[in-house]
N, C-alpha and C. Protein backbone atom coordinates (compact mmCIF):
# COMPACT_ATOMS: atom_id res chain seq x y z
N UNK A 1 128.99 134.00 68.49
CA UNK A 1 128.73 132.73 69.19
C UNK A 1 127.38 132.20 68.79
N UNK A 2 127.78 130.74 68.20
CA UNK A 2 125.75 130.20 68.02
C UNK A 2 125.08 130.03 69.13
N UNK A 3 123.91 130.22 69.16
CA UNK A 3 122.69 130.37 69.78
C UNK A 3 122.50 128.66 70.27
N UNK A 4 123.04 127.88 69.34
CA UNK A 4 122.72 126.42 69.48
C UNK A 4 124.11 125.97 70.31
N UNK A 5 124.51 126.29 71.49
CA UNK A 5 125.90 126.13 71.92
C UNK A 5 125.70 124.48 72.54
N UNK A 6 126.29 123.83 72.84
CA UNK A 6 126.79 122.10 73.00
C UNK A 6 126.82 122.26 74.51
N UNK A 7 126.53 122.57 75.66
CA UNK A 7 127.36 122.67 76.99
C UNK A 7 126.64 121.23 78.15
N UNK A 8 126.49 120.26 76.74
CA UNK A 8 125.59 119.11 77.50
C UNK A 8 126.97 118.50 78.45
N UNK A 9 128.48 118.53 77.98
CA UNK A 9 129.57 118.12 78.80
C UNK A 9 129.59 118.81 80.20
N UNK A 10 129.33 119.90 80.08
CA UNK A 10 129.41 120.66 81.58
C UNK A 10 128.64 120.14 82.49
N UNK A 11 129.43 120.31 83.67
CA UNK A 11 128.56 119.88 85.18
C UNK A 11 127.88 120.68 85.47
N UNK A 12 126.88 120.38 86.79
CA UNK A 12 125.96 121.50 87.20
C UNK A 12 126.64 122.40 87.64
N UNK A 13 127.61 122.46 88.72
CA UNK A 13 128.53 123.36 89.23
C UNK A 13 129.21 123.99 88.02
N UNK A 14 129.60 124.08 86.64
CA UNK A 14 129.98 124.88 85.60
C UNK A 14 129.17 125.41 84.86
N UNK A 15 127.94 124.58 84.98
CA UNK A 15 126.58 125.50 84.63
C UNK A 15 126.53 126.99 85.12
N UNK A 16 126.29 126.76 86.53
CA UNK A 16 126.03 127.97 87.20
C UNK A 16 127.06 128.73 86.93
N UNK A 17 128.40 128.22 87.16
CA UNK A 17 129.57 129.45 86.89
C UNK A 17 129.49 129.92 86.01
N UNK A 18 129.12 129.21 84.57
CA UNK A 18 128.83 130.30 83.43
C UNK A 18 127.92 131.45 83.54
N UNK A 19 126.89 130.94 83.85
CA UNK A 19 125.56 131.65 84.23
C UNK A 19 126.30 132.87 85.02
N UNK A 20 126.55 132.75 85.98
CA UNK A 20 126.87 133.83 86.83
C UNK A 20 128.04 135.04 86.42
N UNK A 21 129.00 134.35 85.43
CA UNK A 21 129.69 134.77 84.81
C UNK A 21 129.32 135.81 83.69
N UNK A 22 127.99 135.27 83.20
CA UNK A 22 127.22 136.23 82.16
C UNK A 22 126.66 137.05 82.63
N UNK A 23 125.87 136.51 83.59
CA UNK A 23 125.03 138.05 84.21
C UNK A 23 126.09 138.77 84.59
N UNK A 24 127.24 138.69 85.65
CA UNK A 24 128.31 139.41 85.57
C UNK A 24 128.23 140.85 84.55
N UNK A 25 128.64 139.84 83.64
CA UNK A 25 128.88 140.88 81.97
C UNK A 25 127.44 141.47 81.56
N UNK A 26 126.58 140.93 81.82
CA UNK A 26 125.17 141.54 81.82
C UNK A 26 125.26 142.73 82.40
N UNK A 27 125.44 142.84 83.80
CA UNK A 27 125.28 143.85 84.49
C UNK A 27 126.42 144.99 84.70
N UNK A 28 127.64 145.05 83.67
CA UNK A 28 128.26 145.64 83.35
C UNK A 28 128.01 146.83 82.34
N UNK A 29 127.76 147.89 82.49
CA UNK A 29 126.80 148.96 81.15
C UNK A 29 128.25 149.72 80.42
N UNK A 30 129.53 149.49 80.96
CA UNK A 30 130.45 149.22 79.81
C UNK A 30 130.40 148.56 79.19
N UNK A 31 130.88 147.37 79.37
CA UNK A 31 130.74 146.33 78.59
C UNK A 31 130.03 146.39 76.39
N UNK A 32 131.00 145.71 75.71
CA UNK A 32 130.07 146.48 74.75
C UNK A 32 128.53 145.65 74.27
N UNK A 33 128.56 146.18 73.18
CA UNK A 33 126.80 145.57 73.05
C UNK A 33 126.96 144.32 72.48
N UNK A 34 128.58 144.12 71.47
CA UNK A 34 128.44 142.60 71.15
C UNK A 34 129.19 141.64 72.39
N UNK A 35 129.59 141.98 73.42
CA UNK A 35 129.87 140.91 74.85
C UNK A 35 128.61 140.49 75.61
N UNK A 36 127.86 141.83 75.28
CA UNK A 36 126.34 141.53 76.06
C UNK A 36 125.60 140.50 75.49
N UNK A 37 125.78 140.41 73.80
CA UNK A 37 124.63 139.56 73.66
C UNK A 37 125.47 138.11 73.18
N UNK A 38 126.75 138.36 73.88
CA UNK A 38 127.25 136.87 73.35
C UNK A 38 126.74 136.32 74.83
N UNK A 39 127.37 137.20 76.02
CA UNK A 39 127.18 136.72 77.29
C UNK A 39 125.36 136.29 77.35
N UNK A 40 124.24 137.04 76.65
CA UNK A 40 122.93 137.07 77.01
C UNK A 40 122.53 134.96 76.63
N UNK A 41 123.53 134.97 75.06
CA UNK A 41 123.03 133.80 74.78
C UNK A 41 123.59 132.28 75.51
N UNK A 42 124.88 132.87 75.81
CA UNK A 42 125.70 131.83 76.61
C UNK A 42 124.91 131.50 77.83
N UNK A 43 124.22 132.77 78.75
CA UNK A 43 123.36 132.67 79.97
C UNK A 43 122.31 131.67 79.80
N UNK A 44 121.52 131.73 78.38
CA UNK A 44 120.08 130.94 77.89
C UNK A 44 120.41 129.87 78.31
N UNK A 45 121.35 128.98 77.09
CA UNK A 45 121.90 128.02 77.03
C UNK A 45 122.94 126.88 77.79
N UNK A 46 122.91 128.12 79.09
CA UNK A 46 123.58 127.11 80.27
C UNK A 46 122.16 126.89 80.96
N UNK A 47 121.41 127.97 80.92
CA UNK A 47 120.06 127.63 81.92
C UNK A 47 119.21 126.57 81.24
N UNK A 48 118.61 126.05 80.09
CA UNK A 48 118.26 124.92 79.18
C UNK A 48 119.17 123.95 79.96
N UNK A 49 120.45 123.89 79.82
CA UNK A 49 121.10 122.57 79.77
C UNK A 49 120.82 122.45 81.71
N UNK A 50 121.08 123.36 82.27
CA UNK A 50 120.89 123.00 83.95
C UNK A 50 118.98 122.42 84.40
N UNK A 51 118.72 123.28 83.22
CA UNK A 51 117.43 122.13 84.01
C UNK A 51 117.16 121.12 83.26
N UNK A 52 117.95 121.13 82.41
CA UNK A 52 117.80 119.18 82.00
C UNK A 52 118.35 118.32 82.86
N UNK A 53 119.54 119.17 83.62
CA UNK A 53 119.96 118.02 84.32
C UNK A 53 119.42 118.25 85.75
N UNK A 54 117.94 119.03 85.94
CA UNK A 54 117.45 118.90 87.32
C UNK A 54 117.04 117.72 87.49
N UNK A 55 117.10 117.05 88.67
CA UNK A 55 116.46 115.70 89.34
C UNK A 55 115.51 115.33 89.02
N UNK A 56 114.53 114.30 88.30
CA UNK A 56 113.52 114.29 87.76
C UNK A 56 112.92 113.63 89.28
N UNK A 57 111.41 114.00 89.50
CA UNK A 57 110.76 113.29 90.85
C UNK A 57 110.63 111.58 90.46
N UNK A 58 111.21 111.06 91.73
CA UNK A 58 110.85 109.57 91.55
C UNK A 58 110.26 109.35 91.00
N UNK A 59 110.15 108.30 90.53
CA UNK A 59 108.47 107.38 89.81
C UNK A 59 108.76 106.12 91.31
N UNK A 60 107.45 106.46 92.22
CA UNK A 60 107.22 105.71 93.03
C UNK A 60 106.95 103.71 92.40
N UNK A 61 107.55 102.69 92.41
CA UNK A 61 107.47 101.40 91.71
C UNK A 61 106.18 100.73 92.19
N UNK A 62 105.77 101.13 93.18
CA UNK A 62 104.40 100.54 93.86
C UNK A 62 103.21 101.88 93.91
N UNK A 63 103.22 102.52 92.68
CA UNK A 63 102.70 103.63 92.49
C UNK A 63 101.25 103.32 91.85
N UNK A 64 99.50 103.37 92.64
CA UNK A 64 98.60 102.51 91.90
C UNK A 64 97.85 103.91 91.29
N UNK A 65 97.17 103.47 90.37
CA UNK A 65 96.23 104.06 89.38
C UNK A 65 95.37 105.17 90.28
N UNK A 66 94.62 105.73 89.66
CA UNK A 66 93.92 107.16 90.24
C UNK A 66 92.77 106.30 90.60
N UNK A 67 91.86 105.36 89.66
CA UNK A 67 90.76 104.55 90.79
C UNK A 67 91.20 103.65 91.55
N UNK A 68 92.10 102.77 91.74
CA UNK A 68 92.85 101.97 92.87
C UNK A 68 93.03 103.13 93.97
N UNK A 69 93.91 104.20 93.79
CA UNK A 69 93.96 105.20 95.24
C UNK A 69 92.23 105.64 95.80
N UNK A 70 91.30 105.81 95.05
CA UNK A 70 90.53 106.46 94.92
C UNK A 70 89.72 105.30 95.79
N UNK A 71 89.23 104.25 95.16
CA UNK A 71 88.92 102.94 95.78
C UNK A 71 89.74 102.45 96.93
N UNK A 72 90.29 102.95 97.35
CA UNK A 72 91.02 102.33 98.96
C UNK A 72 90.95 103.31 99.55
N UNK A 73 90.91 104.69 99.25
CA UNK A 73 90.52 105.84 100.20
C UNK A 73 89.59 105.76 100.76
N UNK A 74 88.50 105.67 99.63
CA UNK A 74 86.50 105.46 100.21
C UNK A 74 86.83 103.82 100.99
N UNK A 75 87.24 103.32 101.01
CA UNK A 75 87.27 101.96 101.71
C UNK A 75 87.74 102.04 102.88
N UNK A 76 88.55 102.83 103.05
CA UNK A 76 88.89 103.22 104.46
C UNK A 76 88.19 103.94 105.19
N UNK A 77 87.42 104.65 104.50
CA UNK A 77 86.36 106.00 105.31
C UNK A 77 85.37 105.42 105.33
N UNK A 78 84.91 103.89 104.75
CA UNK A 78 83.94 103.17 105.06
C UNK A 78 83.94 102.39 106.34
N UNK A 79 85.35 101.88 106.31
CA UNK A 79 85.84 100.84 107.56
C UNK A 79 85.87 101.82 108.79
N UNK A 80 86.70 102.89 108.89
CA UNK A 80 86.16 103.70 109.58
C UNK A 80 85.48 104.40 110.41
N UNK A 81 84.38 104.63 109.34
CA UNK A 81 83.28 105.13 109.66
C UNK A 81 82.66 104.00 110.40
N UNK A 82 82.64 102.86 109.77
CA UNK A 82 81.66 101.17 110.33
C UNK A 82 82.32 101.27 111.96
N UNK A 83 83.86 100.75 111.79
CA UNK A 83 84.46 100.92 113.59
C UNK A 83 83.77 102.13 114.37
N UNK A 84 83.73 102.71 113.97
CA UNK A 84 83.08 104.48 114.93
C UNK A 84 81.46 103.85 115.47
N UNK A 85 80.97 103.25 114.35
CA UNK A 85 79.47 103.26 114.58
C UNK A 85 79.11 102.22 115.23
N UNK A 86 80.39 101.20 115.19
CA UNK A 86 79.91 99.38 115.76
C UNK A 86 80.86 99.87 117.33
N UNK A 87 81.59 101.27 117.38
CA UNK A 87 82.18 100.79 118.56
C UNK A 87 81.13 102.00 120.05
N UNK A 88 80.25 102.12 119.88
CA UNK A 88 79.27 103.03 120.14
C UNK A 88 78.51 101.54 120.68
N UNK A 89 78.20 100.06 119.83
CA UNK A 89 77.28 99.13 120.49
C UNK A 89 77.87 98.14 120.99
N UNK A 90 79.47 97.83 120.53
CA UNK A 90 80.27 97.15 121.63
C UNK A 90 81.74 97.58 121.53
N UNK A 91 82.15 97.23 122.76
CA UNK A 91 83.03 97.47 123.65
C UNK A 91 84.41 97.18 123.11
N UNK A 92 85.09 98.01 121.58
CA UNK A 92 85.94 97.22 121.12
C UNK A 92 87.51 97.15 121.51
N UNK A 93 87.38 97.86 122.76
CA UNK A 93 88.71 98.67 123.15
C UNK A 93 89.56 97.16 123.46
N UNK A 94 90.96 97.66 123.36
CA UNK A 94 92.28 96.44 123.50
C UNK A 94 91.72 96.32 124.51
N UNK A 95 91.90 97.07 125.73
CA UNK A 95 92.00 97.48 127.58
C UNK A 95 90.98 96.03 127.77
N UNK A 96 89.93 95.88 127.16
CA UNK A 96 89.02 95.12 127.57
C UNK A 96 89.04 93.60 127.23
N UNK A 97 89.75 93.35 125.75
CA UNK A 97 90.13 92.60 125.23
C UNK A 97 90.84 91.54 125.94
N UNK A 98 91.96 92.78 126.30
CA UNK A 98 93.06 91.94 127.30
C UNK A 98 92.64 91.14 128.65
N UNK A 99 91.25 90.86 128.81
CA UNK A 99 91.30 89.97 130.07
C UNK A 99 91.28 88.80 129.78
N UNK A 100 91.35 87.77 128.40
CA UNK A 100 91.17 86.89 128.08
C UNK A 100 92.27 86.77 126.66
N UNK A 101 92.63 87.75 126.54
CA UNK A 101 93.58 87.93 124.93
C UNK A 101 94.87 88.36 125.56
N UNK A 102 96.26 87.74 124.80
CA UNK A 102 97.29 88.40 125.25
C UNK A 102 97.79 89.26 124.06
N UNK A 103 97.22 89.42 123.07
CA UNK A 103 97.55 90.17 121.67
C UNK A 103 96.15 90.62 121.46
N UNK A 104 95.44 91.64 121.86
CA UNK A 104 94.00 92.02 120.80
C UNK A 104 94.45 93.31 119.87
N UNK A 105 93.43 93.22 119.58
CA UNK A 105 93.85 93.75 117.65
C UNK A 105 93.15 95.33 117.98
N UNK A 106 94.14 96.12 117.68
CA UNK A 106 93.24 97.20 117.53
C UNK A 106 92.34 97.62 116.75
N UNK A 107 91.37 97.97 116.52
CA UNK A 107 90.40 98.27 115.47
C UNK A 107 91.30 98.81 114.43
N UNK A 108 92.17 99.99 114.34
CA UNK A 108 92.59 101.10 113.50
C UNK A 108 93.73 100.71 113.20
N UNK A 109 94.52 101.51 112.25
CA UNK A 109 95.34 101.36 112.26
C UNK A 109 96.10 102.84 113.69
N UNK A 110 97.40 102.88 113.86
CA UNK A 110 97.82 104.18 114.61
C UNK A 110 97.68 105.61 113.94
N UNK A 111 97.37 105.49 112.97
CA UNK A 111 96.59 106.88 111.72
C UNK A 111 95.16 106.69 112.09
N UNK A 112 94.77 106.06 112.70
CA UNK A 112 93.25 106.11 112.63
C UNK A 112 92.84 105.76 111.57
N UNK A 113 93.43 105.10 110.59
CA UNK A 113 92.62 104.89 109.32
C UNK A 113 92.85 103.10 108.97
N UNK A 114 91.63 102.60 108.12
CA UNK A 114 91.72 101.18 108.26
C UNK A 114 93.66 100.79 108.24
N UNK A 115 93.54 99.22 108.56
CA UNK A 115 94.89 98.57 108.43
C UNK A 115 95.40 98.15 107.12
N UNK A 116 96.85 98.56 106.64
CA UNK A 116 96.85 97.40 105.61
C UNK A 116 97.06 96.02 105.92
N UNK A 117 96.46 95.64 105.30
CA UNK A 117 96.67 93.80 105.12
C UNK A 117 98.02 92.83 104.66
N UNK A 118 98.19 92.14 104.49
CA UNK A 118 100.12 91.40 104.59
C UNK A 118 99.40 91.26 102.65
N UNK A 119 98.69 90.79 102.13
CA UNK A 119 98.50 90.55 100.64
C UNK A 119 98.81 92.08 100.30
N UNK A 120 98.47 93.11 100.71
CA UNK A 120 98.77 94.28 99.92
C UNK A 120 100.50 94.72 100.07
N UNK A 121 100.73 94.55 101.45
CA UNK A 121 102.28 94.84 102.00
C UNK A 121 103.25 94.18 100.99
N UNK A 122 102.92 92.71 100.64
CA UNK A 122 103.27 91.82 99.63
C UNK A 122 102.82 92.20 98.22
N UNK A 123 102.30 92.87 97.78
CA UNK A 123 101.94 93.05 96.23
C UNK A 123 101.29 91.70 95.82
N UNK A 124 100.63 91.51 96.79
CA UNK A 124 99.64 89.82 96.29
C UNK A 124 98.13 90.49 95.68
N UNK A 125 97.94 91.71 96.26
CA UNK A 125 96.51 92.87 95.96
C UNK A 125 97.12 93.99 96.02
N UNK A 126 96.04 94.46 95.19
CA UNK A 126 96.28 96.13 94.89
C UNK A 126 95.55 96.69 96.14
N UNK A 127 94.50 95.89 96.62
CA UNK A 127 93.83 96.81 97.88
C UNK A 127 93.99 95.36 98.57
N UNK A 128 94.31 95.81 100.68
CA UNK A 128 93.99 94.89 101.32
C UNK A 128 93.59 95.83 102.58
N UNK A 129 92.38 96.34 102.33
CA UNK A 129 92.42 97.29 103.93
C UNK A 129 91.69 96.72 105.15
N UNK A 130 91.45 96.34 105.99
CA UNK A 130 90.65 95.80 106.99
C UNK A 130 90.66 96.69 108.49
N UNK A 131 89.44 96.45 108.90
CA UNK A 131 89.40 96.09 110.66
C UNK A 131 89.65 95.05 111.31
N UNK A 132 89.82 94.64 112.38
CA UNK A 132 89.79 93.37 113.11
C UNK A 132 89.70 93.43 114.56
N UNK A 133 89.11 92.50 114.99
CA UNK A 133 88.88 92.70 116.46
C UNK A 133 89.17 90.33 116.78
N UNK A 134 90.20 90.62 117.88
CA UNK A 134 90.55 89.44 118.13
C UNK A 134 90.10 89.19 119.36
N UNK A 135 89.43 88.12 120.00
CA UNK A 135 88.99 87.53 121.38
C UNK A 135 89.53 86.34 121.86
N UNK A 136 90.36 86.03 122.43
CA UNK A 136 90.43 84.69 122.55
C UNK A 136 91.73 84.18 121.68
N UNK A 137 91.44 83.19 120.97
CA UNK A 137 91.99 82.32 119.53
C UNK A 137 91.43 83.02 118.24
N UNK A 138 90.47 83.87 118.58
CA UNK A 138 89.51 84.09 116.93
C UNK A 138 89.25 85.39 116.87
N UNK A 139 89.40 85.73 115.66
CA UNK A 139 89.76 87.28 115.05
C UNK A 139 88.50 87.17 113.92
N UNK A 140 87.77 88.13 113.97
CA UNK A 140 86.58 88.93 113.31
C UNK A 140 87.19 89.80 112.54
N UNK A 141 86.97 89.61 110.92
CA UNK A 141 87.40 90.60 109.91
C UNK A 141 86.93 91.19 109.29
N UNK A 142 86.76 92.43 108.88
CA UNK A 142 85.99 93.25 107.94
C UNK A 142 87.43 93.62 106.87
N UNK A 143 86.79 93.28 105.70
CA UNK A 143 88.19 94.05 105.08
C UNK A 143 87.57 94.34 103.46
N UNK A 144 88.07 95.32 102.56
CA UNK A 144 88.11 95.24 101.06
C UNK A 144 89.61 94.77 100.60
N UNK A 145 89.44 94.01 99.92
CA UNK A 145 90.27 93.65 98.78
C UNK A 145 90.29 93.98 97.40
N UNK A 146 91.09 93.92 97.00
CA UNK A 146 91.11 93.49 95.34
C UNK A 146 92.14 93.17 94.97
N UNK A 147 92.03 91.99 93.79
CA UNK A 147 93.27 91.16 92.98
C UNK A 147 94.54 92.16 92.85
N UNK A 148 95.71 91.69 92.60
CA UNK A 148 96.80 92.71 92.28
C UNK A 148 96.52 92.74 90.48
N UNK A 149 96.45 93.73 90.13
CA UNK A 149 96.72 93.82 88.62
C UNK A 149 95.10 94.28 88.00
N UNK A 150 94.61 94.68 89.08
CA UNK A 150 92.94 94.79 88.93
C UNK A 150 93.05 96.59 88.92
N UNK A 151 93.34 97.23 87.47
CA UNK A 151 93.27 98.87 88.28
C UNK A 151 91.99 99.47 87.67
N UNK A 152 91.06 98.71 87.50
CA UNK A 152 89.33 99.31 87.35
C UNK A 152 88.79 98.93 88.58
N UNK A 153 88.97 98.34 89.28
CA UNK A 153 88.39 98.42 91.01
C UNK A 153 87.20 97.34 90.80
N UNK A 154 86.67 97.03 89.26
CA UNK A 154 85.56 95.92 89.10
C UNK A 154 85.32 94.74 90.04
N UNK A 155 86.71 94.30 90.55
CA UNK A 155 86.75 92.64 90.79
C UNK A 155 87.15 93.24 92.43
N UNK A 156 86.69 94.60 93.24
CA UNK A 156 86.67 94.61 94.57
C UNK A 156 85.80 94.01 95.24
N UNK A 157 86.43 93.50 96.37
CA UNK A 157 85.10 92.44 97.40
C UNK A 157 85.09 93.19 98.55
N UNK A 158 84.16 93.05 99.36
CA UNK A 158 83.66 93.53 100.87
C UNK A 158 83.73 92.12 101.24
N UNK A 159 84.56 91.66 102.35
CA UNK A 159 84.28 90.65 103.10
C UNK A 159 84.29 90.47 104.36
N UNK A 160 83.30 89.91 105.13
CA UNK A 160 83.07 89.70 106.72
C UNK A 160 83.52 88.34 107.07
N UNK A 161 84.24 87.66 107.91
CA UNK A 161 84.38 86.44 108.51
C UNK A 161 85.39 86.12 109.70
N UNK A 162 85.75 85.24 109.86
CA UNK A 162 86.68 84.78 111.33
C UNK A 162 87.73 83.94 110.78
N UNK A 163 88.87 83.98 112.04
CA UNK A 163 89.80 83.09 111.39
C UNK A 163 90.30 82.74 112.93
N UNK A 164 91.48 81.60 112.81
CA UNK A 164 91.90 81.51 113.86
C UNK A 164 93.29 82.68 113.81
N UNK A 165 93.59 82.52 114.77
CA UNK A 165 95.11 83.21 115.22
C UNK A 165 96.06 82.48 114.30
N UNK A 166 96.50 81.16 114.35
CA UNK A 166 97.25 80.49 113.50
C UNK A 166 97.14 80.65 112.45
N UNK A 167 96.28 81.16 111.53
CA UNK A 167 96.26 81.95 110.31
C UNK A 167 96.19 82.99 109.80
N UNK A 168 96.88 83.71 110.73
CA UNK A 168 96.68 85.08 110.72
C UNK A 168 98.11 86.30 109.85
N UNK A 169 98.95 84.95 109.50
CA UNK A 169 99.98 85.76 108.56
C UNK A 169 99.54 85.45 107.00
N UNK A 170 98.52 84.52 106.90
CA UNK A 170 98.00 83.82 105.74
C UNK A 170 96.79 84.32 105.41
N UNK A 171 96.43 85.60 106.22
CA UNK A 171 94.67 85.57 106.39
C UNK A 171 94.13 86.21 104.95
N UNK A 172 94.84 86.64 104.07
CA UNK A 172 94.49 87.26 103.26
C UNK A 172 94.42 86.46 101.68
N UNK A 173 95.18 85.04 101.94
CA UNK A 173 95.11 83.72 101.07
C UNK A 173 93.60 83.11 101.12
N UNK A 174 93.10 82.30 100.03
CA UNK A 174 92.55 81.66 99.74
C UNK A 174 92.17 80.83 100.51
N UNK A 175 90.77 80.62 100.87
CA UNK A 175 90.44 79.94 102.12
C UNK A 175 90.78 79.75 103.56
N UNK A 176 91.65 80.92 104.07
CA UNK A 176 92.37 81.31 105.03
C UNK A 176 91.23 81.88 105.90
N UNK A 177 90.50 82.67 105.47
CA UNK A 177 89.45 83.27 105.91
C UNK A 177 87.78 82.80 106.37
N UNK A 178 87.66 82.13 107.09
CA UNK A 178 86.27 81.76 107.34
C UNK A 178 84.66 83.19 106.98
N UNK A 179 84.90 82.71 105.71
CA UNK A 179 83.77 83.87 105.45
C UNK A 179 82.34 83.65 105.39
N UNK A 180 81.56 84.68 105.70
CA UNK A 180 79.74 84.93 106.50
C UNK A 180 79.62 85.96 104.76
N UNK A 181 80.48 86.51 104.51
CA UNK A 181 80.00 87.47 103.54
C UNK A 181 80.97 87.81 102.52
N UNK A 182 80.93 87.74 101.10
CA UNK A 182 81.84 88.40 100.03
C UNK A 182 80.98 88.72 99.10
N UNK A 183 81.24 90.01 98.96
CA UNK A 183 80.08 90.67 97.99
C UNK A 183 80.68 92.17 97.69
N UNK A 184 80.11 92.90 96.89
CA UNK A 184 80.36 94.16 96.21
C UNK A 184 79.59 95.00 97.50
N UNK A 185 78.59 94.81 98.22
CA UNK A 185 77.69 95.71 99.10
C UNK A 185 78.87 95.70 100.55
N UNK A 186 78.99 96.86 100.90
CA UNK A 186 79.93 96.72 102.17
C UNK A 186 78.69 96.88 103.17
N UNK A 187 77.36 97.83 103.09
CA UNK A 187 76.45 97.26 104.14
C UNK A 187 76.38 95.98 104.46
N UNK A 188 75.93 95.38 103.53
CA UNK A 188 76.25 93.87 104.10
C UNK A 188 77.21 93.53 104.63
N UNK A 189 78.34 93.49 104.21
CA UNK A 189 79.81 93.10 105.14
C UNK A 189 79.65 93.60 106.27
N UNK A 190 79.42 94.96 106.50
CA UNK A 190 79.30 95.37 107.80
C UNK A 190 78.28 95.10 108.75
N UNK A 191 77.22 94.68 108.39
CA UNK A 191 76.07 94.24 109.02
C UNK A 191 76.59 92.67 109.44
N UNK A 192 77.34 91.78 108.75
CA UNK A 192 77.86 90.64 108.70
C UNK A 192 78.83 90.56 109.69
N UNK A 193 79.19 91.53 109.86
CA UNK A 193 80.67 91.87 111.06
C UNK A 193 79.85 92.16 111.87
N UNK A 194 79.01 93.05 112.22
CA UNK A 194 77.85 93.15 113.23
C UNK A 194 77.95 91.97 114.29
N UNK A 195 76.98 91.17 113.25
CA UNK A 195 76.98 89.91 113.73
C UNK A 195 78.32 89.09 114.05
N UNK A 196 79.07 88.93 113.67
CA UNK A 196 80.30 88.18 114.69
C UNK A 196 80.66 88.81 115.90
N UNK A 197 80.60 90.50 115.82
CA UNK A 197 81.35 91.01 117.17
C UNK A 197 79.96 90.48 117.68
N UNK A 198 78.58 90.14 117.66
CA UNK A 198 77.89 90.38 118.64
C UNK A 198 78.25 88.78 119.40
N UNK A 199 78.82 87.89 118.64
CA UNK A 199 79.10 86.81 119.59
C UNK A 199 80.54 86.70 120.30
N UNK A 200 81.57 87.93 120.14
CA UNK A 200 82.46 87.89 120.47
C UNK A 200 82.76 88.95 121.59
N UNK A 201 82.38 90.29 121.14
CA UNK A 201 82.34 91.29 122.33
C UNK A 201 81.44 91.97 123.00
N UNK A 202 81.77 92.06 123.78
CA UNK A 202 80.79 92.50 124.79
C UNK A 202 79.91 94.14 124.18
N UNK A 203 78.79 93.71 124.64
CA UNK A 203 78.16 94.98 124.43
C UNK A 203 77.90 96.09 125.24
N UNK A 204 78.02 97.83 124.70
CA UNK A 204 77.59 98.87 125.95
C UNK A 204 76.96 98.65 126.82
């Protein structure tokens, strides 16, 4: 029997039956020495062809680059970290929100980790992560972005500003955003967000 046997027609389920069929004869010490090594090569050559046909792992289609993941991770442990430290000097809880808001925004997402944004949900950006805190009609944003199709992280922004409620499925469009700050420095953004919650929520 050649060594180079064809068994690309066989199914997985006849794979194995061969296979099992050989070791069978494998583990037979009658058996003679030329069944053993026809059975040894037949065994190889079903096991080659069965893991060609193992399942290859998805390729995820919205799958981003190692600095795009890398750059929205630290962006989140920035936003984060900023909510932890701004919610120590005001009061950002819903509970409180709600005496004047019938929708306030939670800081977090329910992971505790920043929100995604509707431009990223949409493939409009490769990054859309934000905080937000809503009072009233008007929502205070901290968020990073970046363009979709941007996978060197170069053209990421830190931006601080307000919007109304009525733009708030759009907030991540072009002039949608009433912005105080867009810049590469997220201290600034966050110092910039500072300043809006301090005219919007209440302080410790």
């Amino acid at each position: 029997m050649s060594s180079s046997l064809d068994l690309s027609g066989k199914t997985t389920a006849e794979l194995r039956t061969l296979i099992a069929n050989a070791e069978r004869v494998l583990a037979d010490a009658k058996a003679p020495p030329a069944r053993h090594a026809m059975a040894e090569t037949l065994a190889a050559a079903a096991r080659v062809q069965l893991a060609a046909k193992a399942p290859k792992p998805p390729v995820r289609p919205n799958a981003k680059p190692s600095v795009v993941r890398d750059l929205a991770k630290e962006g989140c442990a920035t936003i984060a970290d900023a909510v932890a430290l701004l919610a120590k000097e005001f009061d950002l809880t819903e509970a409180t929100a709600k005496t004047d808001t019938k929708q306030p925004h939670a800081a977090l997402g329910k992971d505790g980790k920043a929100k995604v944004g509707g431009a990223e949900k949409a493939g409009l950006a490769a990054i859309d992560r934000y905080t937000s805190y809503r009072r009233g009609q008007d929502v205070a944003v901290l968020r990073l972005i970046l363009p979709a199709g941007r996978t060197d992280g170069i053209d990421a922004l830190w931006e601080a500003g307000t919007r109304k409620t009525g733009l708030e499925k759009t907030a991540t469009e072009d002039g949608a955003l009433g912005t105080v700050y867009s810049g590469s420095d997220p201290t600034q953004a966050i110092n910039a967000y500072r300043a809006l919650l301090a005219k919007m929520a209440p302080k410790r």
